[in-house]
Protein backbone atom coordinates (compact mmCIF):
# COMPACT_ATOMS: atom_id res chain seq x y z
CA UNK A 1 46.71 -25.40 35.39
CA UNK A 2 48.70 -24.29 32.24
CA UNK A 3 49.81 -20.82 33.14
CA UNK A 4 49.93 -17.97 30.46
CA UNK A 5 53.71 -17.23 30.00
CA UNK A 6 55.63 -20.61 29.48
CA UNK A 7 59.04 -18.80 30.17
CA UNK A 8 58.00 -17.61 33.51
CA UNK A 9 56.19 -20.47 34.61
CA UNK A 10 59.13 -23.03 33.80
CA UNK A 11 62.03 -22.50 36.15
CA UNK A 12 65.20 -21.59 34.27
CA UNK A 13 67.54 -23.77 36.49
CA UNK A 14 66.02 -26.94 36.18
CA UNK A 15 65.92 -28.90 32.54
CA UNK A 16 62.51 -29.68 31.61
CA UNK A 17 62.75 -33.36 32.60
CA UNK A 18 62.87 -32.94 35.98
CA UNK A 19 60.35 -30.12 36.59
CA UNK A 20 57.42 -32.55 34.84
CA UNK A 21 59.19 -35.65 37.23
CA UNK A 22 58.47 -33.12 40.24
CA UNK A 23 54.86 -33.20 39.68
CA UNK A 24 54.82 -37.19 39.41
CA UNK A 25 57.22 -37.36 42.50
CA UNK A 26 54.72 -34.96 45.15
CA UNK A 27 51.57 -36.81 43.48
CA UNK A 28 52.29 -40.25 43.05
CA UNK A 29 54.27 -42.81 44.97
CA UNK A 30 56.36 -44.49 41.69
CA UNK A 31 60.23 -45.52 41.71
CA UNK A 32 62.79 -43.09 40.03
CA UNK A 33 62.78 -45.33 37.35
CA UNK A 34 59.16 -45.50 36.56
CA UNK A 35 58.41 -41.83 37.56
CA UNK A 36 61.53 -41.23 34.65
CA UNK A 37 59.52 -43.48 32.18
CA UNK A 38 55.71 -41.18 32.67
CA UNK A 39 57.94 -38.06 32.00
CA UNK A 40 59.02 -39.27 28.31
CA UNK A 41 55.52 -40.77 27.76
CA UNK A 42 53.90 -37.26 29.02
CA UNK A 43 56.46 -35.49 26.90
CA UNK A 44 56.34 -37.35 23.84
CA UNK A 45 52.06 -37.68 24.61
CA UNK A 46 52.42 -33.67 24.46
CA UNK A 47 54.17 -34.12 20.60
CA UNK A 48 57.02 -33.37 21.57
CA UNK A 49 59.69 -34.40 19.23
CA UNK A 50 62.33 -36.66 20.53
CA UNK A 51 61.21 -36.75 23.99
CA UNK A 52 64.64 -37.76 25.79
CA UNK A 53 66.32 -35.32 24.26
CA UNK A 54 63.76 -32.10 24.89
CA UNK A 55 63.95 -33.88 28.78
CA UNK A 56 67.39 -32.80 28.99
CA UNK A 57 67.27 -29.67 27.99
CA UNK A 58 66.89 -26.02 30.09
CA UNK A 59 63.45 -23.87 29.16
CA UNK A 60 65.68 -21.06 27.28
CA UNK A 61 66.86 -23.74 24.87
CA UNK A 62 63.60 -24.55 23.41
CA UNK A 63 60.25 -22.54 21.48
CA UNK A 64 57.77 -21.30 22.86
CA UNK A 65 55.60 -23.83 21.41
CA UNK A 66 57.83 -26.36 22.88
CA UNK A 67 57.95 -24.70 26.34
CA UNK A 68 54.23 -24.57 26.50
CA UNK A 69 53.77 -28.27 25.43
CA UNK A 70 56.32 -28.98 28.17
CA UNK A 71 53.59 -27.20 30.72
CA UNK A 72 50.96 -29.08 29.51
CA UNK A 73 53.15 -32.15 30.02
CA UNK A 74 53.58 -30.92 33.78
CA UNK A 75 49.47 -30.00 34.09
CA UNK A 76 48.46 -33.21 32.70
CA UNK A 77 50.80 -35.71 34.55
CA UNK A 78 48.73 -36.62 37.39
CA UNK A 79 45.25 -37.05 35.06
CA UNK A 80 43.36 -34.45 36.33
CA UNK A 81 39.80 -34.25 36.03
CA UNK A 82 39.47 -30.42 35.12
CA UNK A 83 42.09 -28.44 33.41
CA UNK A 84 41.99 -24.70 33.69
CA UNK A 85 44.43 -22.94 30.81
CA UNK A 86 44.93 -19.52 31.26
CA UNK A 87 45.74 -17.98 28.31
CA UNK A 88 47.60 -20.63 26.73
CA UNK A 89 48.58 -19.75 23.22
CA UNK A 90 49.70 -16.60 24.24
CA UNK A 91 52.81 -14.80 22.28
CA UNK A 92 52.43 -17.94 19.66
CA UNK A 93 52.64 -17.24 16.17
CA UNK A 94 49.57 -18.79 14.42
CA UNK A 95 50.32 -22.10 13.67
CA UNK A 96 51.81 -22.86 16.65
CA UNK A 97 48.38 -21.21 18.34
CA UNK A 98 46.48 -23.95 16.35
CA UNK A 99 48.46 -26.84 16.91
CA UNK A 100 48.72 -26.14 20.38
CA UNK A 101 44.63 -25.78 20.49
CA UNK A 102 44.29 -29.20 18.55
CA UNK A 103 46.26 -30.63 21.26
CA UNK A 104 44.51 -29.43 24.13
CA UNK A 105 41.36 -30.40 22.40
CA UNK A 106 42.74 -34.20 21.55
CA UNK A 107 43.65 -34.42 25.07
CA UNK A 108 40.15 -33.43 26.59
CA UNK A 109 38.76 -36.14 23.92
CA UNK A 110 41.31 -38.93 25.35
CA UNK A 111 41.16 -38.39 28.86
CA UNK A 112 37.33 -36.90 29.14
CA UNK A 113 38.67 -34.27 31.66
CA UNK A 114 36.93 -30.70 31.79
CA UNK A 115 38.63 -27.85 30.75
CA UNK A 116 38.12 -23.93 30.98
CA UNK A 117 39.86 -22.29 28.69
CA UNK A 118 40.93 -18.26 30.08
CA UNK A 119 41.14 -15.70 26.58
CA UNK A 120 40.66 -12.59 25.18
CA UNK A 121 40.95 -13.76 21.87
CA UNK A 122 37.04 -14.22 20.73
CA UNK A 123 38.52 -16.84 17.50
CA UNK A 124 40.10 -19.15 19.82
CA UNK A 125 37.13 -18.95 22.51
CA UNK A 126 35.01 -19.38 19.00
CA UNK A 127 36.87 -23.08 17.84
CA UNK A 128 37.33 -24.50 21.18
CA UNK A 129 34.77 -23.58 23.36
CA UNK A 130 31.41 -25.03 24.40
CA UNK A 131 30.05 -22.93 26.49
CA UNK A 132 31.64 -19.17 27.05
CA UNK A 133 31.57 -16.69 29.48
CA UNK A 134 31.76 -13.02 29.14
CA UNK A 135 33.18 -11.34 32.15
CA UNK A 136 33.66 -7.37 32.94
CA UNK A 137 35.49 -6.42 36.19
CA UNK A 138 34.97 -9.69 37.80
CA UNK A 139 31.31 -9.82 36.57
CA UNK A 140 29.75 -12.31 33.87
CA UNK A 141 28.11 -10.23 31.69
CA UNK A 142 26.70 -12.72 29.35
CA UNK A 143 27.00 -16.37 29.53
CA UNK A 144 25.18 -19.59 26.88
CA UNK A 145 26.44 -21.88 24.31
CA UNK A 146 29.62 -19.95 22.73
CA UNK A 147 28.46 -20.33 19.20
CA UNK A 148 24.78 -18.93 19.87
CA UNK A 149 26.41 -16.07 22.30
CA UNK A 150 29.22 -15.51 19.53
CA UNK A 151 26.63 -15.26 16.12
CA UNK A 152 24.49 -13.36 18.17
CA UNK A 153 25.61 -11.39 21.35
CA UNK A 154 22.93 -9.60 23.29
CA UNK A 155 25.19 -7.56 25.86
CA UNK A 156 26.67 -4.34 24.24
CA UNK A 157 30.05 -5.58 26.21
CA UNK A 158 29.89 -8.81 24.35
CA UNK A 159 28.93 -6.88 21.08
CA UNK A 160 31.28 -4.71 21.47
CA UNK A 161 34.50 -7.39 21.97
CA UNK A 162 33.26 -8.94 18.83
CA UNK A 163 33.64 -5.47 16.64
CA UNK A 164 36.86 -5.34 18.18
CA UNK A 165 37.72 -8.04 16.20
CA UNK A 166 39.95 -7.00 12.97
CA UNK A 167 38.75 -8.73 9.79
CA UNK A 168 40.17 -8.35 6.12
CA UNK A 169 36.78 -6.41 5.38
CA UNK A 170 38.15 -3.24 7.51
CA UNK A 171 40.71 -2.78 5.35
CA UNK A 172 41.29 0.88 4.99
CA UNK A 173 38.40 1.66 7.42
CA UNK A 174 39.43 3.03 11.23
CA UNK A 175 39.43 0.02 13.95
CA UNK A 176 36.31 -0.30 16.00
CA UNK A 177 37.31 0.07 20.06
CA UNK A 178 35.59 0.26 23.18
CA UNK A 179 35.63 3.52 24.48
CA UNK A 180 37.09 4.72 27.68
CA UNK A 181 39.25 2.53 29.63
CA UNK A 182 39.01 0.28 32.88
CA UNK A 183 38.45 1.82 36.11
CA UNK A 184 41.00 1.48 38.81
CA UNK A 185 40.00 -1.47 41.25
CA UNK A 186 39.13 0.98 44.31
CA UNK A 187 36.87 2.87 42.28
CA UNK A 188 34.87 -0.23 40.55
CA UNK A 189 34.72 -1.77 43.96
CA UNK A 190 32.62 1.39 44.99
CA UNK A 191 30.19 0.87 42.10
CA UNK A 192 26.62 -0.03 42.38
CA UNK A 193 24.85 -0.39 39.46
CA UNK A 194 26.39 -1.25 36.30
CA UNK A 195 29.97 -1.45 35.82
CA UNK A 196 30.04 -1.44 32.24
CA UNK A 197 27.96 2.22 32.11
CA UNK A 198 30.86 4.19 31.62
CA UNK A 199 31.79 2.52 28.42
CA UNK A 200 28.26 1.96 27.15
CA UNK A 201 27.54 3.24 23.88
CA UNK A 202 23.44 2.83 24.98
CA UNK A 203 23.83 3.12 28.86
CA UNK A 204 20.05 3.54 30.06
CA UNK A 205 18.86 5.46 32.97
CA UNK A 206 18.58 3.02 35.45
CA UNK A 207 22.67 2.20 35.75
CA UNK A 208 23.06 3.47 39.07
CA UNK A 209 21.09 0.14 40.24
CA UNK A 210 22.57 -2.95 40.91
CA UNK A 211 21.98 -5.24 37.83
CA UNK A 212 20.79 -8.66 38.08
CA UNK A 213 21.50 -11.94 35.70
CA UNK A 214 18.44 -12.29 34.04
CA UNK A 215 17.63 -15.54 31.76
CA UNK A 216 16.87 -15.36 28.03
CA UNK A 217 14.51 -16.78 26.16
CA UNK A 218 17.57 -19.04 24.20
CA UNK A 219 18.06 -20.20 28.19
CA UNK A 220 21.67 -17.61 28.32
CA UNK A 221 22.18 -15.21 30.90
CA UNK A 222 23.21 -11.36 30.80
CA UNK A 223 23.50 -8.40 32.91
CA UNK A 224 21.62 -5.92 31.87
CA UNK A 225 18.92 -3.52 32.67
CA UNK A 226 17.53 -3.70 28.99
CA UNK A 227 15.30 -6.35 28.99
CA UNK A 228 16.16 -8.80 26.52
CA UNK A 229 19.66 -7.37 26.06
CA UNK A 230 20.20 -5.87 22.81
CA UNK A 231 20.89 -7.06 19.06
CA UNK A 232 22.55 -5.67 16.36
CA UNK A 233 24.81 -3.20 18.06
């Protein structure tokens, strides 16, 4: 697993080096010498320039590019067949979003491994994704191929994420946002029907009952009482 905040998830007492040799050392049964060997090869695998050197060094002393390569070194260095990143390009400026992304992508290619890929940001979902799923308070509210979900969303949750989205064409024209805000755990837990009514701009009457998954035509799921979901909200 890549976790979301590289600075947190690296421990700032132990140089890089040695907290990627860690995960070699509980998961594999190689000499100090070959285990020290992987941990340049993962680092310098991960684009990292001038692997022995970024080995020695503490997490404050590099980027935060650098410091999430270095966790993808770590997640990677006992070949796993699935690879979960959770939020992974967090806090990166945009070319160091992309480059990361290419890499993750390059990797998947090279070692066939699975990956789910945890984001709020619908571009990144858009460019890497194959599949997508759009979850509300633990729900999915709408799941298919990402690119036929993403051109055409047929849950007003999903709908609504994608307005959210600022483009250059807004410019000078008031943000779109999803009304209200999200319920405190307790009181979702308590809910019934839908959870997404209170911030539904076309909540029907039925949203007091529980809401099954039901399957499109295009074979995607959503949950919604409106059959067929909705288009062009």
């Amino acid at each position: 697993m890549i976790f979301q905040d590289s600075i947190s998830g690296l421990n700032p007492l132990l140089k890089v080096g040695r907290q990627v040799a860690e995960t070699l050392e509980i998961h594999t049964r190689l000499g100090r010498e070959e285990i020290r060997r992987q941990v340049l090869e993962l680092l310098a695998h991960v684009r990292l320039e001038d692997p022995e050197i970024a080995a020695g060094k503490y997490p404050h002393q590099l980027s935060g590019g650098q410091r999430q390569r270095v966790m993808i070194a770590m997640a990677i260095a006992s070949d796993p067949k699935l690879l979960i990143a959770d939020e992974p390009t967090t806090a990166l400026d945009v070319t160091t979003q992309l480059q990361i992304l290419g890499l993750l992508q390059d990797l998947q290619r090279e070692t066939g491994m699975g990956m789910i890929l945890i984001s709020h940001d619908v571009s990144v979902i858009r460019q890497t994704c194959q599949e997508v799923l759009v979850m509300y308070s633990g729900q999915v509210m709408e799941s298919g191929l990402a690119d036929r979900v993403l051109r055409h969303p047929r849950h007003p949750y999903t709908a609504a994420l994608i307005r959210s989205v600022a483009g250059v064409e807004q410019k000078g024209h008031p943000l779109h946002t999803i009304r209200g805000t999200v319920a405190p755990l307790e009181q979702r837990q308590k809910v019934e029907g839908c959870v997404f009514a209170d911030r539904c701009q076309i909540r029907c009457e039925r949203y007091r009952e529980p809401v099954p998954l039901q399957t499109l035509e295009d074979g995607r799921q959503i949950r919604c009482h409106r059959k067929g979901g909705v288009e062009n909200l």
